[in-house]
Each structure stands twice: as C-alpha cells, then as structure tokens.
Protein backbone atom coordinates (compact mmCIF):
# COMPACT_ATOMS: atom_id res chain seq x y z
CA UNK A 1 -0.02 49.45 -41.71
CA UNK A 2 -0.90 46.07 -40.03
CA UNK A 3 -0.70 45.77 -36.51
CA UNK A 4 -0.64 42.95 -34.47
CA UNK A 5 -0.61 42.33 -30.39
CA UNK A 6 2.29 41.72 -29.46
CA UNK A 7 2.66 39.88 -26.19
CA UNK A 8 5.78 40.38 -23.95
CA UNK A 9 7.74 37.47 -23.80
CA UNK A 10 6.97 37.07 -27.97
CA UNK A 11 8.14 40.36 -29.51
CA UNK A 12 7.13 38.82 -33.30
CA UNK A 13 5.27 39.71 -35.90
CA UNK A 14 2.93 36.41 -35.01
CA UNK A 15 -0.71 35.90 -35.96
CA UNK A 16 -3.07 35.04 -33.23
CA UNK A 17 -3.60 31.93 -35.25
CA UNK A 18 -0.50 30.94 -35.64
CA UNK A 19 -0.12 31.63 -31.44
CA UNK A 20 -2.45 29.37 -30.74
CA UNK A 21 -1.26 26.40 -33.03
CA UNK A 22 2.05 26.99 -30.92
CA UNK A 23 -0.10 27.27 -27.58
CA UNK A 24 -1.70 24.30 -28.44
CA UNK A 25 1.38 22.31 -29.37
CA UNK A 26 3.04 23.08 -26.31
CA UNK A 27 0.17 22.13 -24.02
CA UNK A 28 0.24 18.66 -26.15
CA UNK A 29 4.32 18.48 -25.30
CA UNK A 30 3.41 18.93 -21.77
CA UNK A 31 0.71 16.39 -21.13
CA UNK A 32 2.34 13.74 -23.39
CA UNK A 33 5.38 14.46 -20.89
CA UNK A 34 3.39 13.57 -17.59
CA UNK A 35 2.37 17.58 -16.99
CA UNK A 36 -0.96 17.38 -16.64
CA UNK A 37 -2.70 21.02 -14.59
CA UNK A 38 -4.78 20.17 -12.05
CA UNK A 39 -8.09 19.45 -14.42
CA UNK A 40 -6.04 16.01 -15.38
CA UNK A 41 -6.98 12.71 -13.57
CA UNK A 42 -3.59 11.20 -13.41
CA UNK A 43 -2.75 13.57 -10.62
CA UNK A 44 -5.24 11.80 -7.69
CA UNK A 45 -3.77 8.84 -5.73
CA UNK A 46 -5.24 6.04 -5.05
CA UNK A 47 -7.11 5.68 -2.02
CA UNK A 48 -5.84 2.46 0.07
CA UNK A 49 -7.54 0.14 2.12
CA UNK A 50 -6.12 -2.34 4.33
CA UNK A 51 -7.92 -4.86 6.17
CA UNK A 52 -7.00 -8.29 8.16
CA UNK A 53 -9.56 -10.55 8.48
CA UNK A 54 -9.43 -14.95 9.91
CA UNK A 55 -6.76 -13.88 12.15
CA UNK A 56 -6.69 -17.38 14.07
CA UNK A 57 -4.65 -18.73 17.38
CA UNK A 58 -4.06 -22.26 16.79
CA UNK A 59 -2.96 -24.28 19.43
CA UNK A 60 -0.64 -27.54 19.23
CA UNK A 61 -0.02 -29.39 22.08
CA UNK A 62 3.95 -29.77 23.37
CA UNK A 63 5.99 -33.08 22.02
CA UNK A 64 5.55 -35.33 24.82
CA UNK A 65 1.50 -35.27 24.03
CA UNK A 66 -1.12 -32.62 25.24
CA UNK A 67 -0.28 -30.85 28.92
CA UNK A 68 3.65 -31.32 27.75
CA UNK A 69 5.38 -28.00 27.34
CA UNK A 70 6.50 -25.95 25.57
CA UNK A 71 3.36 -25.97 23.32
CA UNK A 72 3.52 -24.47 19.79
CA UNK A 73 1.44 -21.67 18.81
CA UNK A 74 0.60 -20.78 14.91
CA UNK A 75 -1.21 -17.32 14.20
CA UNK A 76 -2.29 -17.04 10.51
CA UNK A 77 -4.73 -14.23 8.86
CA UNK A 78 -5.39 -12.79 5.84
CA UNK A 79 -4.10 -9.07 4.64
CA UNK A 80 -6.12 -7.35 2.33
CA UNK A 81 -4.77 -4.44 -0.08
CA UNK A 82 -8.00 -2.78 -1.97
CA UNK A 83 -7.62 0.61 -4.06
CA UNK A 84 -10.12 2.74 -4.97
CA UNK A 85 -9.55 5.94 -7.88
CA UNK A 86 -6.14 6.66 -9.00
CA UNK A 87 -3.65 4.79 -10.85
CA UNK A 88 -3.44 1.92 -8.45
CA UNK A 89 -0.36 1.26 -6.31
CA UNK A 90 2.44 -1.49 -6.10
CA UNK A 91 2.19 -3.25 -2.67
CA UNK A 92 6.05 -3.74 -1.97
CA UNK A 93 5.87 -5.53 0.94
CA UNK A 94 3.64 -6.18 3.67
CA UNK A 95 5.57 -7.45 7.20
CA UNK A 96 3.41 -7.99 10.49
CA UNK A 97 4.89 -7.77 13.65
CA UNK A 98 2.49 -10.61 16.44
CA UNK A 99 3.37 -10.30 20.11
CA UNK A 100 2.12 -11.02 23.53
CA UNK A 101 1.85 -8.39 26.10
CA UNK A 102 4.09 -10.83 28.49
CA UNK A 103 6.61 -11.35 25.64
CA UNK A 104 9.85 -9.33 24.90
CA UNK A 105 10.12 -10.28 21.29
CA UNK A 106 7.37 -10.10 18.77
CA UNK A 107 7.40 -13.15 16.11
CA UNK A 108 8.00 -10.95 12.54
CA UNK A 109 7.05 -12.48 9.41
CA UNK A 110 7.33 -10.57 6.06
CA UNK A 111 5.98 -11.04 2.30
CA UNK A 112 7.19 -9.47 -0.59
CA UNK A 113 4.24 -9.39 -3.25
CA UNK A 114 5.45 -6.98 -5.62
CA UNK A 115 2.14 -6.47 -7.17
CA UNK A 116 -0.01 -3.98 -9.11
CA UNK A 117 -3.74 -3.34 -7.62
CA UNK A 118 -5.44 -1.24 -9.73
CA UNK A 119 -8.86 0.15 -8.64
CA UNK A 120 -11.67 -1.97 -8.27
CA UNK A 121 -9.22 -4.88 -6.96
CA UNK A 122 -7.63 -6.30 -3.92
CA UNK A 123 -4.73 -8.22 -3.29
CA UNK A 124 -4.91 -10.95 -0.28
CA UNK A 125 -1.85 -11.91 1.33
CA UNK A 126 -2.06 -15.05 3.55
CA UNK A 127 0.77 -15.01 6.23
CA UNK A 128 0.98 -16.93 9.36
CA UNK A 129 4.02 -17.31 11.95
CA UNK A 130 4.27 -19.50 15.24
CA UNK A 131 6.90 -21.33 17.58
CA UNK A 132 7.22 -22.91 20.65
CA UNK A 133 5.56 -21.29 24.48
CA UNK A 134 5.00 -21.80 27.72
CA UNK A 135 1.00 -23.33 27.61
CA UNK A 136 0.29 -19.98 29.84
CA UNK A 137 0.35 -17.98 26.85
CA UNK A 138 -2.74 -19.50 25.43
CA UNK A 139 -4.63 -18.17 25.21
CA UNK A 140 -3.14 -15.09 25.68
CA UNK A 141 -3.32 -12.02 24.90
CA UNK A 142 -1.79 -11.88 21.07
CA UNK A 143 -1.74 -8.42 18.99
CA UNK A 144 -0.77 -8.23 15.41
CA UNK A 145 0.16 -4.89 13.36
CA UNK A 146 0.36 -5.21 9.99
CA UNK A 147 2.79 -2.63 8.05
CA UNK A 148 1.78 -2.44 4.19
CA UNK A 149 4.43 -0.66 2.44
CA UNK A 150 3.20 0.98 -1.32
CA UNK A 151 4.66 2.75 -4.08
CA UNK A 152 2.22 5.04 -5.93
CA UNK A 153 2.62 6.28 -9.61
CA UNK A 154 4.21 9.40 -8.66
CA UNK A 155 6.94 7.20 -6.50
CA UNK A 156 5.81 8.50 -3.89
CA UNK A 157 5.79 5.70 -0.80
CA UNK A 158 3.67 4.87 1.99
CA UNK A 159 3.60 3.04 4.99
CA UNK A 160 0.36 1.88 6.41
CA UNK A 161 -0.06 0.07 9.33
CA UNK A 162 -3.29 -1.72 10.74
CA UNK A 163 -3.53 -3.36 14.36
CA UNK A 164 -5.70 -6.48 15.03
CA UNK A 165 -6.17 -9.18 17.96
CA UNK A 166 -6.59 -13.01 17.43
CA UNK A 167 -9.52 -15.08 18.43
C-alpha cells in the first residue's frame, strides 16, 4: 500500500515531486504577472528629490525709460527632479505658483514634461514668469512653491511641493 501526504486543499494521489513542479510553476505565473512577495525589488518606489536652484529677480525698467512705472519683473529658476532606487517615476507636470506678500494674485506658470527619470538621473525644468509692477515691489519680497506632480510604476501619484525665495 503506497501512501502519500495528502495536503488539504489537494485531496490527490500527487507526488511531492510532481507538487513542487506545480508550486514552482505557479510562483513563475505569479511573478511574470507583476506578483512579486515582498523579497522582489520591483515593489520599492523611488525615492524623489526636488530641488530649485538660480531662482533670479530680474528687473526691467517701465516703457517711458528707467524710474517710469509700471516696471516689469521676470523670475526664472531651475526645477530639478532626481530619483534614487525604484523603478523611476514620470514627472507629469511641474506648476509653480511666485507671489509677493503685498500681492493678491500669485503669477502661475506650468510645464508639462511628461518624462521618465530613472535612478541615477535628473530632469531640469527651466521655467520663468513675469509682468508688469509698481517699482515698490522690487525688490520685494517674492516666494515661489514649486508643485511636482509624479506617477510611479504602481500608478500611484504624488504631489510634491518645494518653497524657495528669489535673490
């Protein structure tokens, strides 16, 4: 009489050999399916990091010559996407809001990259925005905050947002 082990969700007459071929194919099914347990390395995000760097006020004087108002006012800078580990991310978009304590409407400028960073890289976005002001509001006292929206492998999104001042 042979006997075998019969476990309880397989009530066959199996050999353990022939369990773990089918053990073994179904762990294949489920990693070449995107299951991967937690000893996989597709699982970890990337880790993200934004940075702004030659944020610059630039004055113009107003259209009748310099002392003529209103004056015009650029702000450009640089945004900075780097990824470390992971699959990388998708920047989506990056949109900074600029504003002056003594202003009711921030100046909004938005880009739309749509690019792959893997790790080891970084994407830099130039941006810059401006208009016409009073010449009291230079130099002033201009913020920027810089909202870097991402899409990670999973689909997962995130919003991260960095504040900075102009020189």
């Amino acid at each position: 009489v042979r006997r075998t082990r019969v476990m309880p969700m397989l009530r066959c007459n199996v050999s353990e050999g022939m369990r773990l071929v089918v053990g073994g194919a179904i762990v294949v099914l489920c990693q070449a399916c995107g299951s991967e347990g937690p000893t996989g390395a597709s699982h970890l995000e990337s880790t993200v990091h934004i940075q702004v760097k030659d944020a610059v006020e630039m004055p113009f004087h107003g259209p009748a010559g310099p002392g003529s108002e209103p004056m015009s006012i650029t702000f450009s800078w640089i945004a900075t996407v780097s990824v470390t580990g992971g699959g990388g991310v998708t920047v989506e978009s990056i949109e900074t809001r600029v504003r002056e304590a003594r202003l009711a409407q921030p100046l909004v400028v938005s880009s739309s990259p749509s690019a792959l960073v893997m790790p080891g890289q970084a994407l830099e976005v130039r941006q810059s925005v401006g208009g016409p002001f009073e010449s009291a509001l230079y130099p002033g006292s201009w913020e920027g905050a810089v909202v870097v929206r991402l899409r990670h492998p999973s689909t997962r999104r995130e919003d991260i947002t960095v504040t900075f001042a102009f020189r």
